[in-house]
Protein backbone atom coordinates (compact mmCIF):
# COMPACT_ATOMS: atom_id res chain seq x y z
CA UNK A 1 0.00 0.00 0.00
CA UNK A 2 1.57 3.11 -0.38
CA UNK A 3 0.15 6.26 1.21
CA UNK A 4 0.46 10.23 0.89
CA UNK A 5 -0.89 13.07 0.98
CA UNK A 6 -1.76 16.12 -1.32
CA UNK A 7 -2.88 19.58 -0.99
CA UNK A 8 -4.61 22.25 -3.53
CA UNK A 9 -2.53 24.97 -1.32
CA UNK A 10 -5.79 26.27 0.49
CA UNK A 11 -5.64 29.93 0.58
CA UNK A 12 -7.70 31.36 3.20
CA UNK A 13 -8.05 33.24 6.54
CA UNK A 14 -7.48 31.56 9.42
CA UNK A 15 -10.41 31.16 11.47
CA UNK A 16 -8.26 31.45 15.09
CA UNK A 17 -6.81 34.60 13.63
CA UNK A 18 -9.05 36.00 10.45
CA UNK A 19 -5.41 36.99 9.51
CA UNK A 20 -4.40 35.14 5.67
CA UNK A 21 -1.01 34.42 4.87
CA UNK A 22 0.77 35.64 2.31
CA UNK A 23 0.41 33.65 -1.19
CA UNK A 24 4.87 33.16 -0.87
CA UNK A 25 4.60 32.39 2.54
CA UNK A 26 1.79 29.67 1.86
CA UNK A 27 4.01 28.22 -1.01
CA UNK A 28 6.60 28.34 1.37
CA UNK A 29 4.77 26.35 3.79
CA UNK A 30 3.69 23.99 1.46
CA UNK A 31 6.98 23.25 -0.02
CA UNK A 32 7.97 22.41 3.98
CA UNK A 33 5.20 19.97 4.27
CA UNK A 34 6.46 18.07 0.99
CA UNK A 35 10.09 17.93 2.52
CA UNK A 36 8.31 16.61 6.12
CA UNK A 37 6.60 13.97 3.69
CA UNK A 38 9.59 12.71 1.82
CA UNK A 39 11.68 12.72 5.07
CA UNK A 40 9.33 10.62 7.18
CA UNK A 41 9.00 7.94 4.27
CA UNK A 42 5.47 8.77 2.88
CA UNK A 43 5.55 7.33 -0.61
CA UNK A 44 4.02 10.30 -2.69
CA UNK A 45 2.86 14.06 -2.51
CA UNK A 46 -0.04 15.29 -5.18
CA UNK A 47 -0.28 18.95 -5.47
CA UNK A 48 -4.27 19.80 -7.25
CA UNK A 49 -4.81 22.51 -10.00
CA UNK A 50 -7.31 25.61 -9.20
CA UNK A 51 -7.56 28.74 -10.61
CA UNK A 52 -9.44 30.66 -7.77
CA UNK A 53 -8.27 33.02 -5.24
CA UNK A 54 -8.80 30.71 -2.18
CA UNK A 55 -6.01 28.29 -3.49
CA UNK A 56 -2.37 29.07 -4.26
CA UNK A 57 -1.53 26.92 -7.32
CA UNK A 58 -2.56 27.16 -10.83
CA UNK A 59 0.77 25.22 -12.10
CA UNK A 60 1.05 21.56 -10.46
CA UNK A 61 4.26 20.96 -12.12
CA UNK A 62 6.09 24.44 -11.16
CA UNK A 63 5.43 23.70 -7.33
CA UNK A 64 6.17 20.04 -7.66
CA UNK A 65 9.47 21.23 -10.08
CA UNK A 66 10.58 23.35 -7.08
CA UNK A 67 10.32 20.36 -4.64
CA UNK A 68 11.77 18.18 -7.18
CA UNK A 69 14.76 19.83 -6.00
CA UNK A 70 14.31 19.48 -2.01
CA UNK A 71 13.48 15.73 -1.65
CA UNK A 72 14.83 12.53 -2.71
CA UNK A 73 12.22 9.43 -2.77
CA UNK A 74 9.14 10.46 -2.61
CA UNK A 75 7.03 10.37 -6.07
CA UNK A 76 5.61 13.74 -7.21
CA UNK A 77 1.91 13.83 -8.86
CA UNK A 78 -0.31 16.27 -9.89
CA UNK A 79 -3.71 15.68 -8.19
CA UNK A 80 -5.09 16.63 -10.34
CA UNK A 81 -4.30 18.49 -13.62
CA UNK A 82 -7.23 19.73 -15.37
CA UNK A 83 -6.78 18.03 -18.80
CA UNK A 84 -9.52 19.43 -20.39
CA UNK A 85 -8.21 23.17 -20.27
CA UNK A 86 -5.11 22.29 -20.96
CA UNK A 87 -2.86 21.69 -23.92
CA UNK A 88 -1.68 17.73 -23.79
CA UNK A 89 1.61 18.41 -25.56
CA UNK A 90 2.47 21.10 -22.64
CA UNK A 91 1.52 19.25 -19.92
CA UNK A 92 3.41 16.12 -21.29
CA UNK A 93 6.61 18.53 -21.63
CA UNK A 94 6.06 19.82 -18.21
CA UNK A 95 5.74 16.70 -16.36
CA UNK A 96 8.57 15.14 -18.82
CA UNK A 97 10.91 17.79 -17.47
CA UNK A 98 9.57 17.37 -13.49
CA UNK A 99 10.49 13.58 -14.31
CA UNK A 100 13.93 14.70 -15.58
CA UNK A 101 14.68 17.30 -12.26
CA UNK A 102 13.44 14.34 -9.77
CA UNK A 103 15.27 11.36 -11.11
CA UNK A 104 12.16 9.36 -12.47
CA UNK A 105 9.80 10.40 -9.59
CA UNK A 106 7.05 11.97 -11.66
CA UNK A 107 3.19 11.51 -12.48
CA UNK A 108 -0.02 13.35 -14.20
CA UNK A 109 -3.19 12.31 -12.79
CA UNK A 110 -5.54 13.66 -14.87
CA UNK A 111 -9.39 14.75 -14.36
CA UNK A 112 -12.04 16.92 -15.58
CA UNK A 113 -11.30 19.47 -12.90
CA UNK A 114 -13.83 19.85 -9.62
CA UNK A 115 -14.05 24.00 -10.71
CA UNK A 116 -14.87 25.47 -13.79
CA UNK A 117 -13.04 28.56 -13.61
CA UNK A 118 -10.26 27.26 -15.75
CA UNK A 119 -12.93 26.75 -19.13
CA UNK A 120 -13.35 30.66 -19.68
CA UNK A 121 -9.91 31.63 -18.40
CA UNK A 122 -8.53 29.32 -21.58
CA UNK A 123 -11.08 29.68 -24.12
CA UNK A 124 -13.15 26.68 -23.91
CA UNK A 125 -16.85 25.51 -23.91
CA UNK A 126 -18.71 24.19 -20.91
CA UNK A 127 -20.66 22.14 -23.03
CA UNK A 128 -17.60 20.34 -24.41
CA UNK A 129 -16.67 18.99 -20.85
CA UNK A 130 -16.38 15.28 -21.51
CA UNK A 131 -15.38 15.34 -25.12
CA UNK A 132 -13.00 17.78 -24.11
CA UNK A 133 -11.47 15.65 -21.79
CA UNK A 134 -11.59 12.08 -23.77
CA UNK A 135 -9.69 13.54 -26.96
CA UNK A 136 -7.16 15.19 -24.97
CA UNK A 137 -6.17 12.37 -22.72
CA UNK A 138 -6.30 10.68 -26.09
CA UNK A 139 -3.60 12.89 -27.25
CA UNK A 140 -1.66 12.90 -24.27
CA UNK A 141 -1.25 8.90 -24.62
CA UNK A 142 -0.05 9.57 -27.82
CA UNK A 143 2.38 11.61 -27.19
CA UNK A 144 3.75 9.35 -24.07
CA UNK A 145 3.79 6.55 -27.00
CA UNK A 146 5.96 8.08 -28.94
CA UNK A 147 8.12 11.06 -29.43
CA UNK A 148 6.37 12.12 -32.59
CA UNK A 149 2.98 12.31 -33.47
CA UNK A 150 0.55 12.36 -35.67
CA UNK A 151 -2.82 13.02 -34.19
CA UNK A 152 -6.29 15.79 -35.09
CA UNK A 153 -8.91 16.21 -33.19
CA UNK A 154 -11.93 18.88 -33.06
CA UNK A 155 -10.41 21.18 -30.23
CA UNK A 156 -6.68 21.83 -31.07
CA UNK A 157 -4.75 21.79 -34.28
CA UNK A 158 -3.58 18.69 -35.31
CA UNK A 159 0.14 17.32 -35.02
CA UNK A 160 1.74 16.20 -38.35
CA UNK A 161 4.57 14.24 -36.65
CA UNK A 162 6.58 16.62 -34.84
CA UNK A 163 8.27 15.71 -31.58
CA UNK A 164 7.47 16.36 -28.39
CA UNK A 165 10.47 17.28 -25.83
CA UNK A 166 11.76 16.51 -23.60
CA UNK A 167 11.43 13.07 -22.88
CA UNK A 168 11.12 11.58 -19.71
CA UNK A 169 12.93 9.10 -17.57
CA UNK A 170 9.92 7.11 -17.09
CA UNK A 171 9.04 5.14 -19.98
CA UNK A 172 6.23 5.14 -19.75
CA UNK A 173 5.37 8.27 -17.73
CA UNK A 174 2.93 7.03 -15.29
CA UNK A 175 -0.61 8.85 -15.97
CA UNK A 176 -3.88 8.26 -13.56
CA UNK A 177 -7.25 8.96 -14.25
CA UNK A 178 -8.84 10.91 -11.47
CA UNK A 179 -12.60 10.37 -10.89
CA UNK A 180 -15.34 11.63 -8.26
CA UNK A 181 -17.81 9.36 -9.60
CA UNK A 182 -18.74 9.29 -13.19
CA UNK A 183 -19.10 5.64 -14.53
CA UNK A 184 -18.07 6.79 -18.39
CA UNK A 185 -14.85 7.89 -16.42
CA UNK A 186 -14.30 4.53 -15.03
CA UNK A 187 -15.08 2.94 -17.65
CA UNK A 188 -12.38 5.17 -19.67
CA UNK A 189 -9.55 4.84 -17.99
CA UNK A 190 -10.40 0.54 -17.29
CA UNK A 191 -10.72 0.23 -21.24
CA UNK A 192 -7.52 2.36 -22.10
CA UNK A 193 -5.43 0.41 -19.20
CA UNK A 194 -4.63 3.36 -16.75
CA UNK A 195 -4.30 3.44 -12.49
CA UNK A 196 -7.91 5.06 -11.16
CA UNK A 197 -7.88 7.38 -8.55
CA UNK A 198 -11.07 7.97 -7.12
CA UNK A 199 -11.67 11.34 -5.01
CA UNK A 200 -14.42 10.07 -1.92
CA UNK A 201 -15.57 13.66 -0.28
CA UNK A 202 -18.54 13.06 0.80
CA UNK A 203 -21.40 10.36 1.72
CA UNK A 204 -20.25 6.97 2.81
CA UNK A 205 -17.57 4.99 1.11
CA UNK A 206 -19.22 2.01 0.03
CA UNK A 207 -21.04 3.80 -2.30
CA UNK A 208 -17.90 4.32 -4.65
CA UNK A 209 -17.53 0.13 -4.64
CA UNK A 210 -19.78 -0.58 -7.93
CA UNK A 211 -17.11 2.29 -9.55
CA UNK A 212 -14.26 0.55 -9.22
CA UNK A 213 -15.94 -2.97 -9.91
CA UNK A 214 -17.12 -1.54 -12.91
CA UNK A 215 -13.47 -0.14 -13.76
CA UNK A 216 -12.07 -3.53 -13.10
CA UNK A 217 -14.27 -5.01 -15.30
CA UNK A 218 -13.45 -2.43 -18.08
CA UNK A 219 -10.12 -2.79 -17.50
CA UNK A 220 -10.10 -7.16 -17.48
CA UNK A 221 -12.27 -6.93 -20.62
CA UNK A 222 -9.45 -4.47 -22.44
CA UNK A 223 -7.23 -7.13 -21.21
CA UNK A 224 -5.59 -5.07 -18.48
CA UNK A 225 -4.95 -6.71 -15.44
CA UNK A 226 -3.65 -5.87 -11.89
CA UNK A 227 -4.01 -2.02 -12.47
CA UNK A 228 -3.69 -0.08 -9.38
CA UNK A 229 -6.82 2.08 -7.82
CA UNK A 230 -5.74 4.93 -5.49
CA UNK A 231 -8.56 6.62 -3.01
CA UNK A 232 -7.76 9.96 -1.85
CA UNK A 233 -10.04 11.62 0.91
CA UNK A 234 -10.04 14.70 2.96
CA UNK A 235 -8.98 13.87 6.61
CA UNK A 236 -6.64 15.03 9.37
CA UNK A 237 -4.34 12.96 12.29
CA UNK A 238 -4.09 14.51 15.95
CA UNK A 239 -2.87 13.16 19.14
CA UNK A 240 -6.29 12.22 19.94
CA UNK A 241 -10.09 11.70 18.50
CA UNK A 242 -10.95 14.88 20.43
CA UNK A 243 -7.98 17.22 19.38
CA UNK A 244 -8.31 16.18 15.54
CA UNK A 245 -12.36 16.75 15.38
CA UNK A 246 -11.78 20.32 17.67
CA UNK A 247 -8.67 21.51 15.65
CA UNK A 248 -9.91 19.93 11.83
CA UNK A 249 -13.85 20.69 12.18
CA UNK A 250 -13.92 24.74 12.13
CA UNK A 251 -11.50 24.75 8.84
CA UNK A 252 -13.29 22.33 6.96
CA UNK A 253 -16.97 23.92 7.64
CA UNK A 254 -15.74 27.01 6.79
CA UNK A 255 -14.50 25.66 3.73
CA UNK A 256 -17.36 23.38 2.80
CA UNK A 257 -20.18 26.39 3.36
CA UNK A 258 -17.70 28.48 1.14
CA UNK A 259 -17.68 26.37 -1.83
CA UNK A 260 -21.75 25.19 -0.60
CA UNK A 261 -22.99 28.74 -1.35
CA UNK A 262 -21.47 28.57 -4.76
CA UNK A 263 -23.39 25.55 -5.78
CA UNK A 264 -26.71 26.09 -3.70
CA UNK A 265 -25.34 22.96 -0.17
CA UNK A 266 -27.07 23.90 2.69
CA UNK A 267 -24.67 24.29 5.69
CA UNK A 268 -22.89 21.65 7.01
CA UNK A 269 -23.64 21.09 10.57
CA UNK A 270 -22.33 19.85 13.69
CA UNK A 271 -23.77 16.02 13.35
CA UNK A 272 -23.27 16.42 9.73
CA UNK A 273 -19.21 16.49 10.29
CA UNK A 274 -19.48 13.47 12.85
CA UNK A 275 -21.04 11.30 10.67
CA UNK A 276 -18.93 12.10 8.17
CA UNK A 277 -16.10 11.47 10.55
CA UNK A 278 -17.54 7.80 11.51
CA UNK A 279 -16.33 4.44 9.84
CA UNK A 280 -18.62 4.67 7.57
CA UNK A 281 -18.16 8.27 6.53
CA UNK A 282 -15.59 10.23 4.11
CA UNK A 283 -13.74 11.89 6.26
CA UNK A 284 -10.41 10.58 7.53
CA UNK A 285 -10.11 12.19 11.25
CA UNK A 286 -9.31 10.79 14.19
CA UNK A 287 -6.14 9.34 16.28
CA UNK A 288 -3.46 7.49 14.34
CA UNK A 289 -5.51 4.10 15.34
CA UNK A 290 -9.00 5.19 14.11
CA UNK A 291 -7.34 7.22 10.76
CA UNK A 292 -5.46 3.90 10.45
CA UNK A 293 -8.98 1.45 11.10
CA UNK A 294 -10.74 3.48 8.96
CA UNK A 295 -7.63 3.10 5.36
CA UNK A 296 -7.58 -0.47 6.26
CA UNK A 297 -12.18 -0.32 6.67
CA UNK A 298 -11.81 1.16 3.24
CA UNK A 299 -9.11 -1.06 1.83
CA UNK A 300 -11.66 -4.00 2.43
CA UNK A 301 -14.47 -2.40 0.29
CA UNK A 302 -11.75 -1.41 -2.22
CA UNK A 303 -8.79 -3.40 -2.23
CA UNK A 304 -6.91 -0.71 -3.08
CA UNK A 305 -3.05 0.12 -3.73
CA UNK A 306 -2.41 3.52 -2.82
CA UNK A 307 -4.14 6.11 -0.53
CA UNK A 308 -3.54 9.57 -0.48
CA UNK A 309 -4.75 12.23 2.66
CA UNK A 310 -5.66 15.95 1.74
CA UNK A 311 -5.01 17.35 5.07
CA UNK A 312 -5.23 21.03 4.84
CA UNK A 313 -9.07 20.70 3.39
CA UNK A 314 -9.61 24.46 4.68
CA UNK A 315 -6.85 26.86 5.92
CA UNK A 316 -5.44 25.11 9.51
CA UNK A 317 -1.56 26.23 11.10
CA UNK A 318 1.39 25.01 9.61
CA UNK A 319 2.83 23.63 12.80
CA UNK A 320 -0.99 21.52 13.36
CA UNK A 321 -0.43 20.61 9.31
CA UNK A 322 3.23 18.98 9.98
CA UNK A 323 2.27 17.01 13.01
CA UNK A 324 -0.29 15.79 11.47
CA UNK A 325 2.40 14.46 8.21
CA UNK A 326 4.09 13.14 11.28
CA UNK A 327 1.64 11.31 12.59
CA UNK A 328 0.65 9.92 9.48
CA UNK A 329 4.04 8.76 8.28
CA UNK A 330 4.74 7.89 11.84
CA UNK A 331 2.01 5.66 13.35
CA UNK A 332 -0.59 5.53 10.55
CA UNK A 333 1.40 4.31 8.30
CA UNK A 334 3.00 1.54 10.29
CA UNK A 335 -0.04 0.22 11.00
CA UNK A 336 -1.35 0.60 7.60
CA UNK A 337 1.44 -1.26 5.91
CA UNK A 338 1.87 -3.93 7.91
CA UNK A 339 -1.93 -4.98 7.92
CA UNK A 340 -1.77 -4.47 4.35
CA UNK A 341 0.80 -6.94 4.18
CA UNK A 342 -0.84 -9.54 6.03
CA UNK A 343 -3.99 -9.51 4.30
CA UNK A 344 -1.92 -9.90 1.26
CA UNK A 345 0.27 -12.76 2.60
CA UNK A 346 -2.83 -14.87 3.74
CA UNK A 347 -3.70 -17.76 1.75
CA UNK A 348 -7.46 -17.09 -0.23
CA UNK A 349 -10.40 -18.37 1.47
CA UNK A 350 -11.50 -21.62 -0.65
């Protein structure tokens, strides 16, 4: 199993102080955490894409780049890059060149995007969402086949066999599909033979189960076999069950009503964020034994290979962000691994 975490490099007051920090300070900060992770022995960092003022980085790559430079194991993934604003040939140089600067440590994981701020700020159509998406993953696959192409599609000029530089270490460069529950995604990335990542925010778990069955069936059908399935989920490690819910629950209301009046939630309450922090809810907060109970509760429904924390879902304090990477690469992880292991190792039930 390996496990990680990723951020979106939250950009927001802080509600003990109302004070926000300074967009170079927060980079900064973030850059910090990513050393923390790599030094503790977490086995990859994901930095998201946003193009809002409440988040620091537009440019996965450039932030990952920088602590390409800082760190030595750990692997380096976008979570996610929003393929379909993007140009496939730049994103393939970019990552091609973070591969280069971190000795063979780099990913894309690619998704629709969760905001739609980046469609106007590039040019493109709301209504093209999906199609957007499936021809330029397309593209980028072809351009990871080879280094020169010959591709057209309907929304970018077409390539008439140039090359695409640089190339990467990796061969190939590892690419995930990101979902947050659409079966044609699934289905997508089971058919063309890529690792699924599937973002669980809200509701209970289970529910995301039929997904990835349906992706491994995709997948087995294509004649892929043994790809790996990631779950990343918002969630937060303290000391105790009472310190993580008092320190994590103000940050991540305020964020969840922020982005809730956008899109017409009502507000999340008190026994709203309990549930949610239960076994059978989305959040990951607790102590290092219930954080760990509740990756290993979830690698029974999934049987997954990789899980991945978002810790700073809302602004919280550095210092309460890098004890928490602590105690996840610490005790969590341990515990994680080992179980993991086990479960593994045992013969199958006849």
């Amino acid at each position: 199993m390996e496990l990680g975490i990723y951020t979106f490099g939250e950009l927001t007051p802080d509600p003990r102080t109302g004070q926000t920090t300074s967009p170079q300070q927060r980079v900064r900060d973030l850059l910090e955490e990513i050393d923390v992770a790599d030094r503790l022995g977490l086995d990859v960092v994901g930095v998201g894409e946003h193009h809002r003022p409440d988040f620091v980085v537009s440019s996965p790559a450039v932030v990952l780049a920088a602590a390409a430079t800082r760190t030595t194991r750990v692997r380096l993934t976008s979570t996610v890059s929003v393929l379909s604003s993007d140009d496939p040939v730049r994103v393939f140089q970019d990552f091609a060149t973070l591969d280069l600067l971190s000795g063979g440590r780099a990913e894309v994981m690619a998704g629709r995007g969760s905001f739609i701020e980046s469609f106007p700020l590039f040019g493109y159509d709301l209504d093209d969402y999906d199609e957007l998406f499936a021809e330029k993953l397309e593209l980028l696959l072809a351009i990871r086949a080879g280094e020169h192409v010959t591709w057209s599609g309907r929304h970018r000029p077409a390539l008439t066999g140039q090359g695409v530089y640089p190339r990467p270490v990796q061969d190939p460069l590892p690419v995930w599909v990101a979902v947050g529950g659409s079966p044609m995604s699934v289905v997508r990335a089971g058919l063309l033979g890529l690792p699924l990542a599937v973002a669980i925010i809200g509701g209970e778990p289970e529910r995301f189960a039929p997904l990835v069955d349906r992706y491994r069936l995709a997948a087995a059908r294509a004649g892929h076999e043994g790809l790996p399935v990631g779950i990343n989920s918002l969630g937060y490690v303290a000391d105790t069950s009472q310190q993580a819910a008092r320190e994590y629950e103000q940050p991540f209301t305020l964020m969840m009503n922020r982005i809730g009046r956008e899109r017409g939630w009502a507000p999340l309450t008190h026994q709203q964020f309990e549930s949610l922090r239960a076994l059978h809810g989305a959040l990951v907060v607790g102590s290092p034994q219930q954080v760990a109970e509740k990756i290993l509760f979830q690698h029974e429904v999934f049987g997954h290979q990789r899980f991945l924390l978002q810790i700073s879902a809302g602004t919280m304090p550095h210092d309460q962000v890098l004890r928490a990477i602590e105690l996840f690469a610490g005790e969590v992880a341990p515990i994680v691994r080992a179980e993991v292991a086990r479960r593994n190792a045992a013969p199958a039930a006849v």
